[in-house]
C-alpha atoms as a PDB file:
ATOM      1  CA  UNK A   1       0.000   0.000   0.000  1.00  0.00           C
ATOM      2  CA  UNK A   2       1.127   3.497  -0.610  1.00  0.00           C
ATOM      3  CA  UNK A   3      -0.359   6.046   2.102  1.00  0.00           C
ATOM      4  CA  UNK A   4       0.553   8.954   3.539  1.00  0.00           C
ATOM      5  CA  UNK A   5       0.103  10.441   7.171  1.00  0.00           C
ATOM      6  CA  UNK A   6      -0.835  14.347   7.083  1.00  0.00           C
ATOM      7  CA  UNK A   7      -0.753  16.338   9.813  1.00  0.00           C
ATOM      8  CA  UNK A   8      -3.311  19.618   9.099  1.00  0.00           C
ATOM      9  CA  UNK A   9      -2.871  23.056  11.062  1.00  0.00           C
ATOM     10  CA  UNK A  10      -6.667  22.885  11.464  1.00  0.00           C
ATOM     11  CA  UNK A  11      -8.049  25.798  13.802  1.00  0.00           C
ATOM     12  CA  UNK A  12      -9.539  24.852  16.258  1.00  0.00           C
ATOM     13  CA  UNK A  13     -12.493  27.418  15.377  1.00  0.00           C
ATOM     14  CA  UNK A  14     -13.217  24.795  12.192  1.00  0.00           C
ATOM     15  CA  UNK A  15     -16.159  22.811  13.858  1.00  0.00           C
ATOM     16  CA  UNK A  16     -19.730  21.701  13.264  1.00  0.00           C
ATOM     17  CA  UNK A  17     -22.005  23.166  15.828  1.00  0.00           C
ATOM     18  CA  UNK A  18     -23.599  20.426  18.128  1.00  0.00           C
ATOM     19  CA  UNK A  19     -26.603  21.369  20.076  1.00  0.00           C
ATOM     20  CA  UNK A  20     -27.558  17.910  19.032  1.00  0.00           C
ATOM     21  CA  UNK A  21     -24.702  16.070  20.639  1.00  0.00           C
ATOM     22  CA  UNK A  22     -25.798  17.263  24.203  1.00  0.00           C
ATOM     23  CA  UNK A  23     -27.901  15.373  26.432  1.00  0.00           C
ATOM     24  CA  UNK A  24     -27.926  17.461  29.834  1.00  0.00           C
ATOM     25  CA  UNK A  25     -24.005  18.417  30.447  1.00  0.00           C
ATOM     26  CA  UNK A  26     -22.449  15.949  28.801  1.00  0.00           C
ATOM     27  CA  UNK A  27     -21.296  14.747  24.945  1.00  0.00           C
ATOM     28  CA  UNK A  28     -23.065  12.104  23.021  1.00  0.00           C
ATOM     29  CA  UNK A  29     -23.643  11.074  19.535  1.00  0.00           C
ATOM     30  CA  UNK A  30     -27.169  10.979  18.197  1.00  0.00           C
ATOM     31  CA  UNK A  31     -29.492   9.027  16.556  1.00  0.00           C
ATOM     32  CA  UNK A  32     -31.841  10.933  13.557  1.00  0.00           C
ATOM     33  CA  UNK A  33     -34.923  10.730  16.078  1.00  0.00           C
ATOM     34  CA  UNK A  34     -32.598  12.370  18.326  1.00  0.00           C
ATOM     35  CA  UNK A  35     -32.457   9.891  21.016  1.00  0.00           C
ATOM     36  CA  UNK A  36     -28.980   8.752  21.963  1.00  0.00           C
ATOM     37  CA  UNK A  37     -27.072   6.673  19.836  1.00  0.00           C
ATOM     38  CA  UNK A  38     -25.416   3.607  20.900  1.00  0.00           C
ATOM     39  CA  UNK A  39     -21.560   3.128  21.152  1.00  0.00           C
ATOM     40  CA  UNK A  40     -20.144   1.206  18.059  1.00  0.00           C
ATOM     41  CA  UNK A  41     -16.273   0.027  17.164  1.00  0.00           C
ATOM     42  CA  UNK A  42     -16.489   3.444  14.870  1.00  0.00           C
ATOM     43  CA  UNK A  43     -18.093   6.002  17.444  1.00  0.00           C
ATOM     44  CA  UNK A  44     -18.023   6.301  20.808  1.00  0.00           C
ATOM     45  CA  UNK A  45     -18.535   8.452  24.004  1.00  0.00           C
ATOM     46  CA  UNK A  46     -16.648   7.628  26.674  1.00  0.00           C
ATOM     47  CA  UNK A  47     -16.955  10.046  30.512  1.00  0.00           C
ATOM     48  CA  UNK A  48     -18.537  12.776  27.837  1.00  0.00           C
ATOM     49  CA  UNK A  49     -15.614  12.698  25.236  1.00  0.00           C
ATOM     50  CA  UNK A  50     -16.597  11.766  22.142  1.00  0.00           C
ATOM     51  CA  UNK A  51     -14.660   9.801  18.889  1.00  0.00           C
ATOM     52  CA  UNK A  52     -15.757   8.594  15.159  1.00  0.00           C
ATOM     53  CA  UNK A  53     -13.586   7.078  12.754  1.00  0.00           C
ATOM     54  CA  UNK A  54     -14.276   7.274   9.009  1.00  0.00           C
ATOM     55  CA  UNK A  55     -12.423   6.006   6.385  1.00  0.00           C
ATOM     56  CA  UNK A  56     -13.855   7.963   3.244  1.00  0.00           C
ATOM     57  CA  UNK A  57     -13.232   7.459  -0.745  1.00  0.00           C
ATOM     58  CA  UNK A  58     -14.172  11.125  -0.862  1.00  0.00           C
ATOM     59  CA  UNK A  59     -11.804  12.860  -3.258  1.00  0.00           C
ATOM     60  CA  UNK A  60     -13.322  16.244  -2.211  1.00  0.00           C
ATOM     61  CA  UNK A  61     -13.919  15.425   1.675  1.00  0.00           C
ATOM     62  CA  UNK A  62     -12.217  18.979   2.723  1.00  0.00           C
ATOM     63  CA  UNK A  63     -14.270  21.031   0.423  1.00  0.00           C
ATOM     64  CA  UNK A  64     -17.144  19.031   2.151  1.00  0.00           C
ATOM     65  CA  UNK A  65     -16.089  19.909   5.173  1.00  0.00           C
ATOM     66  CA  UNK A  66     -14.539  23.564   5.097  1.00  0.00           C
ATOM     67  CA  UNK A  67     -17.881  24.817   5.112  1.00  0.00           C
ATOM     68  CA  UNK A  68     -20.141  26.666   7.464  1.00  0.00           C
ATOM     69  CA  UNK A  69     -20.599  25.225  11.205  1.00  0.00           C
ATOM     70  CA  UNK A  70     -24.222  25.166  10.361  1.00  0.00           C
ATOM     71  CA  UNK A  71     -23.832  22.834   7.185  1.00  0.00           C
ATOM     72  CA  UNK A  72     -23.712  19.423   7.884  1.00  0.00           C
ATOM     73  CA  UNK A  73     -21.194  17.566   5.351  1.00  0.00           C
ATOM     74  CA  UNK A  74     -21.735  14.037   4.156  1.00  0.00           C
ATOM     75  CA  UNK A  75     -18.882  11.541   3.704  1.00  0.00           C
ATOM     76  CA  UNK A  76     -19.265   8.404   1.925  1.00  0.00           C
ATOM     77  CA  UNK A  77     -18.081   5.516   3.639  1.00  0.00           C
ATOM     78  CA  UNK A  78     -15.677   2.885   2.014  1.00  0.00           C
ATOM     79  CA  UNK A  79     -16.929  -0.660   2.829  1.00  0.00           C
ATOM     80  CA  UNK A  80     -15.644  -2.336  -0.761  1.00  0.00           C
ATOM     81  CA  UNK A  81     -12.016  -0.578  -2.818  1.00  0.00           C
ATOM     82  CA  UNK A  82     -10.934  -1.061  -5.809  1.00  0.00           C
ATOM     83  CA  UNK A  83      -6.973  -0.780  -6.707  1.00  0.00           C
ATOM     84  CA  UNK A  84      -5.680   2.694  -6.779  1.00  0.00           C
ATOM     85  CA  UNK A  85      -8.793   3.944  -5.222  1.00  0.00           C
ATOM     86  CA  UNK A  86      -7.388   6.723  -3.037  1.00  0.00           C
ATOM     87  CA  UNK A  87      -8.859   6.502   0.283  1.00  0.00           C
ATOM     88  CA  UNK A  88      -8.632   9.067   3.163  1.00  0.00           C
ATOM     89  CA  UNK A  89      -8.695   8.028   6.977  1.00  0.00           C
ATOM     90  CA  UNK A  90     -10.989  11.231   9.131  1.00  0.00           C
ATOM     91  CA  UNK A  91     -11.333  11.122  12.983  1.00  0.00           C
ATOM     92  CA  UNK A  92     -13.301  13.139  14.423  1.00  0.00           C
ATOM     93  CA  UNK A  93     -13.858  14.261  18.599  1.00  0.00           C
ATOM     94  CA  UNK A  94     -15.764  16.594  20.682  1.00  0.00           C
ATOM     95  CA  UNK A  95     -15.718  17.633  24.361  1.00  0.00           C
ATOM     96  CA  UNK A  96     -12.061  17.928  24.928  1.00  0.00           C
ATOM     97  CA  UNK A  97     -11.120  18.955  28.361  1.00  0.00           C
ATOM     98  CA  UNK A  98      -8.842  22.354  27.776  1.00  0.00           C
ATOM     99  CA  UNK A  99      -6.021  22.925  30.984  1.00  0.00           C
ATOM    100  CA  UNK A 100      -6.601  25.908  32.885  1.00  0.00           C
ATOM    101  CA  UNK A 101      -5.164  27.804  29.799  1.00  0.00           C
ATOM    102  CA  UNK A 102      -7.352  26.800  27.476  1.00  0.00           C
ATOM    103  CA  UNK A 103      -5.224  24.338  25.910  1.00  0.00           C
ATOM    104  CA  UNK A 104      -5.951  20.695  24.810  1.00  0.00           C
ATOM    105  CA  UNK A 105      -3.843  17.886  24.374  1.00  0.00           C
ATOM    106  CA  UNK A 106      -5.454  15.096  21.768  1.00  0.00           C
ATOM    107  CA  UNK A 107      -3.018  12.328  20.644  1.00  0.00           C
ATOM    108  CA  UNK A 108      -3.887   9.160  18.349  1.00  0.00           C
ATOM    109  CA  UNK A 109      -2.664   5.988  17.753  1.00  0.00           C
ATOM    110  CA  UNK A 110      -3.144   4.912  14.385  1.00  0.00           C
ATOM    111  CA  UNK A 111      -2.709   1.359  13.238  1.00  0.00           C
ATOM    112  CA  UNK A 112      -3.607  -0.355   9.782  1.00  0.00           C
ATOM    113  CA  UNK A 113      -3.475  -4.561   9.792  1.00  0.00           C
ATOM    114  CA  UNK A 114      -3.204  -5.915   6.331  1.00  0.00           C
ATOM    115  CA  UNK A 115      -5.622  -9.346   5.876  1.00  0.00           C
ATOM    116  CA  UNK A 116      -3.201 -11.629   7.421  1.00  0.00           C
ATOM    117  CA  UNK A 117      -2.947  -9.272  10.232  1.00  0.00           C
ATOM    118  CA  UNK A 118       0.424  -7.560   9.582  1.00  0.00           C
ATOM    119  CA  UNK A 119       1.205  -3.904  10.387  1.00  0.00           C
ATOM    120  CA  UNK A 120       1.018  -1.695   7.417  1.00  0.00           C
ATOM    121  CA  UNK A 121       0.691   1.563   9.614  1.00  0.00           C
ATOM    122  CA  UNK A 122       1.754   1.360  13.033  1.00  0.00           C
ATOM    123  CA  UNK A 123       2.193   5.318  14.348  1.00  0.00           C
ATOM    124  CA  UNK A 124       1.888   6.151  18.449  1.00  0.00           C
ATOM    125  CA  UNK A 125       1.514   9.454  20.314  1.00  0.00           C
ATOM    126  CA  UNK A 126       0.964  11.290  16.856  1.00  0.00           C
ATOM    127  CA  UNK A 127      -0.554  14.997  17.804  1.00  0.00           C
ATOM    128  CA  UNK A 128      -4.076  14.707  16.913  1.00  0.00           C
ATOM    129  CA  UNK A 129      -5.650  17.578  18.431  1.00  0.00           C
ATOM    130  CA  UNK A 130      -2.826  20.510  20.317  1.00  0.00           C
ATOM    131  CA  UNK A 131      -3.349  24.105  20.723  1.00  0.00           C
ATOM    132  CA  UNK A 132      -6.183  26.908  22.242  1.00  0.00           C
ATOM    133  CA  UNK A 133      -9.838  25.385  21.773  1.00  0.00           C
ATOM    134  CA  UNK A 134     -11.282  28.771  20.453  1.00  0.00           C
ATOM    135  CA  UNK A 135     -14.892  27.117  20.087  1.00  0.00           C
ATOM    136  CA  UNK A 136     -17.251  25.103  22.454  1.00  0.00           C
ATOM    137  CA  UNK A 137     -16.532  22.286  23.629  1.00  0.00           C
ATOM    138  CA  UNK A 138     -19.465  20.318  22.721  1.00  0.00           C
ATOM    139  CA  UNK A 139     -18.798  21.282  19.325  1.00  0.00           C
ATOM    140  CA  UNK A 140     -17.077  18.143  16.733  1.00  0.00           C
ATOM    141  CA  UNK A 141     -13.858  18.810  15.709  1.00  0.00           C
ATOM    142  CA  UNK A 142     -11.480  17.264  12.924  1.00  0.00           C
ATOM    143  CA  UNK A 143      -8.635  15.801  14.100  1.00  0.00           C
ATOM    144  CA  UNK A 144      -5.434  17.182  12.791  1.00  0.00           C
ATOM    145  CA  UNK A 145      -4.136  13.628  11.755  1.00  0.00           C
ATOM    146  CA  UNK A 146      -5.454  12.315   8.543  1.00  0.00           C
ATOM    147  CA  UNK A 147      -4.096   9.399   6.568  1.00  0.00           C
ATOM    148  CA  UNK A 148      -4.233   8.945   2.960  1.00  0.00           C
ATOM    149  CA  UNK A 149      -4.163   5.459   1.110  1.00  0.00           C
ATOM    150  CA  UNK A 150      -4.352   3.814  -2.257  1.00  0.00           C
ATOM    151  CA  UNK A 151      -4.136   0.449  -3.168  1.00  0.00           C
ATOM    152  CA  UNK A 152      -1.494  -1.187  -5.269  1.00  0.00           C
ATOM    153  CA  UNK A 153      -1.048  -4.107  -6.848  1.00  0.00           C
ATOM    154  CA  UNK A 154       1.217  -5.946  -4.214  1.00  0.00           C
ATOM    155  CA  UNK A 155      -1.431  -5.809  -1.746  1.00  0.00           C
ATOM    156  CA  UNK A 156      -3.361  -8.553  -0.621  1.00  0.00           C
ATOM    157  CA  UNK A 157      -7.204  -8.168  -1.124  1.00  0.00           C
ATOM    158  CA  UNK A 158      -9.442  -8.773   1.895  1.00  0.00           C
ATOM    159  CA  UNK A 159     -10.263  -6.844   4.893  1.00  0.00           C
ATOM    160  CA  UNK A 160      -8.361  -4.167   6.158  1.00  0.00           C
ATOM    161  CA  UNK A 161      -8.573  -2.791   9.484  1.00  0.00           C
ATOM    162  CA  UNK A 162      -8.409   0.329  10.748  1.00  0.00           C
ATOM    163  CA  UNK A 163      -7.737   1.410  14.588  1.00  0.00           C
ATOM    164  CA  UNK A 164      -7.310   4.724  15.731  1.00  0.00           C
ATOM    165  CA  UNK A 165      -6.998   5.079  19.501  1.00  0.00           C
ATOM    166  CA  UNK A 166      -7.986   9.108  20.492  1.00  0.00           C
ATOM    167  CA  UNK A 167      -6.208   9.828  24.251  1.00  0.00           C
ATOM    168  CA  UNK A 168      -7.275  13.087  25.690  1.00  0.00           C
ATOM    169  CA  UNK A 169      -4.521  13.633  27.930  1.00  0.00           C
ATOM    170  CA  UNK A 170      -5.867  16.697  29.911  1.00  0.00           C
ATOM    171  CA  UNK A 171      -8.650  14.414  30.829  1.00  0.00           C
ATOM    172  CA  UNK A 172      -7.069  11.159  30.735  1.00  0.00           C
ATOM    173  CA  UNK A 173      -9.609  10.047  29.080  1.00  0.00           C
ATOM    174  CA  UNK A 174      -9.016   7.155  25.902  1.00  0.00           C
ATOM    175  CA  UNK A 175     -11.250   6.007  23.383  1.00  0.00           C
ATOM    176  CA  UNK A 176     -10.039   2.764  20.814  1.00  0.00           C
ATOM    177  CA  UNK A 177     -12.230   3.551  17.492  1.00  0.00           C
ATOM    178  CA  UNK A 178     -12.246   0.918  15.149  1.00  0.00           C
ATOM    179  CA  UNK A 179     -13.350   0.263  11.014  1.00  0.00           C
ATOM    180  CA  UNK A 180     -12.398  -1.952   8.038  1.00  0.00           C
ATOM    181  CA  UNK A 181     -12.775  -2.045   4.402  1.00  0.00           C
ATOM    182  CA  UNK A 182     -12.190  -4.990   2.019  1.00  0.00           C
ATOM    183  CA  UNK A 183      -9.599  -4.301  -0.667  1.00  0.00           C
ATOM    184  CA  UNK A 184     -10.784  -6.400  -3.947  1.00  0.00           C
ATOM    185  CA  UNK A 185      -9.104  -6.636  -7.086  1.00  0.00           C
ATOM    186  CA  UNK A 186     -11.806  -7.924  -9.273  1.00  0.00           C
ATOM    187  CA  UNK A 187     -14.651  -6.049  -8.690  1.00  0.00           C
ATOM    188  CA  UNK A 188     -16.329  -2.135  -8.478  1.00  0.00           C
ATOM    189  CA  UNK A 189     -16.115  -0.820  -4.964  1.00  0.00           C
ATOM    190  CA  UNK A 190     -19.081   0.014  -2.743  1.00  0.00           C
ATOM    191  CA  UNK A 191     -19.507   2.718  -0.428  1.00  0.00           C
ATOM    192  CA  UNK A 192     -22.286   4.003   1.955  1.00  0.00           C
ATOM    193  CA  UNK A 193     -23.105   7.601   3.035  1.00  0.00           C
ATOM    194  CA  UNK A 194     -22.908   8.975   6.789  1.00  0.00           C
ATOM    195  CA  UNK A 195     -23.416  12.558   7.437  1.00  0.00           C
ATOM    196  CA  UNK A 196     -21.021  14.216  10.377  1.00  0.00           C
ATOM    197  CA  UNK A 197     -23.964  14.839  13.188  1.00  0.00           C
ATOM    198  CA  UNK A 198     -24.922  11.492  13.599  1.00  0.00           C
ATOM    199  CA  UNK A 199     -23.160   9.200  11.319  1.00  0.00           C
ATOM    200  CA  UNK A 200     -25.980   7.525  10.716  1.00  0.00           C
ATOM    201  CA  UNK A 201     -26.932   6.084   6.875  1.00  0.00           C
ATOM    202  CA  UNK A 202     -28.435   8.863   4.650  1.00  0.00           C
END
């Protein structure tokens, strides 16, 4: 596999405004009848700090979501690749705990496990998150690591996994998110659509 790990100078101000996320004082994701979702391998909540992994074949997923806090972006998610299909890994968080300066301190683990279970991407303590929080806390946020990947030839089809583990270390709080695609050589891939308030299906 060929991929790429970017680290983005995102502002913290960048953020999709969450009234929905907040059930009394604390951070959860949300179901489209507004009831609270259930934790999955993907998204969590975990002591009010929340996590969601997406690995998206969007070509144009920054456009999507550079936009207005009030304009809810949809990412396609990839369940089925194709070779060369470029592929870009997205966590997201909300409801960091900032110091008593207003700083927060976000770092990932990211690991990739090739079919048979072999590292392909095996990165610890990468800064995922660092720097003043200028927006509110129960906001979502994009995480400043983002890994890009395409498939080559060498690479065994079959089921990839992805684990990113988020570690808010203000709060010492840690959340393992996990997702997989299937690589295939042989056929068109297949994605699904999730939109970035509740991640649910559209």
């Amino acid at each position: 596999m060929r991929y790429v790990i970017l680290i983005f100078t995102i502002v913290m101000s960048q953020f999709l405004k969450a009234e929905e996320y907040v059930v009394g004082d604390e951070f959860t994701w949300i179901n489209r009848d507004g009831s609270s979702a259930k934790n999955t391998d993907s998204m969590k909540s975990i002591s009010g700090f929340g996590g969601w992994l997406v690995v998206t074949p969007d070509l144009d997923w920054w456009d999507k979501w550079n936009t207005p806090s009030d304009h809810v972006p949809y990412f396609s998610e990839a369940k089925e690749v194709s070779l060369g299909q470029k592929l870009t890994i997205l966590t997201f968080y909300g409801n960091p705990l900032p110091d008593e300066k207003g700083v927060i301190n976000i770092s990932c683990n990211i690991r990739v496990a090739r079919p048979d279970g072999a590292d392909s991407v095996n990165q610890k303590n990468i800064p995922c998150a660092t720097g003043e929080l200028l927006g509110e806390r129960l906001h979502v946020y994009l995480s400043q690591a983002v890994i890009e990947y395409v498939g080559e030839p060498a690479d065994p089809s079959g089921e990839w996994v992805v684990e990113v583990t988020l570690k808010d270390n203000v709060a010492g709080i840690v959340i393992p998110l996990k997702t997989s695609f299937v690589l295939l050589k042989d056929k068109a891939s297949k994605s699904s659509k999730r939109d970035a308030v509740t991640g649910a299906p559209s």
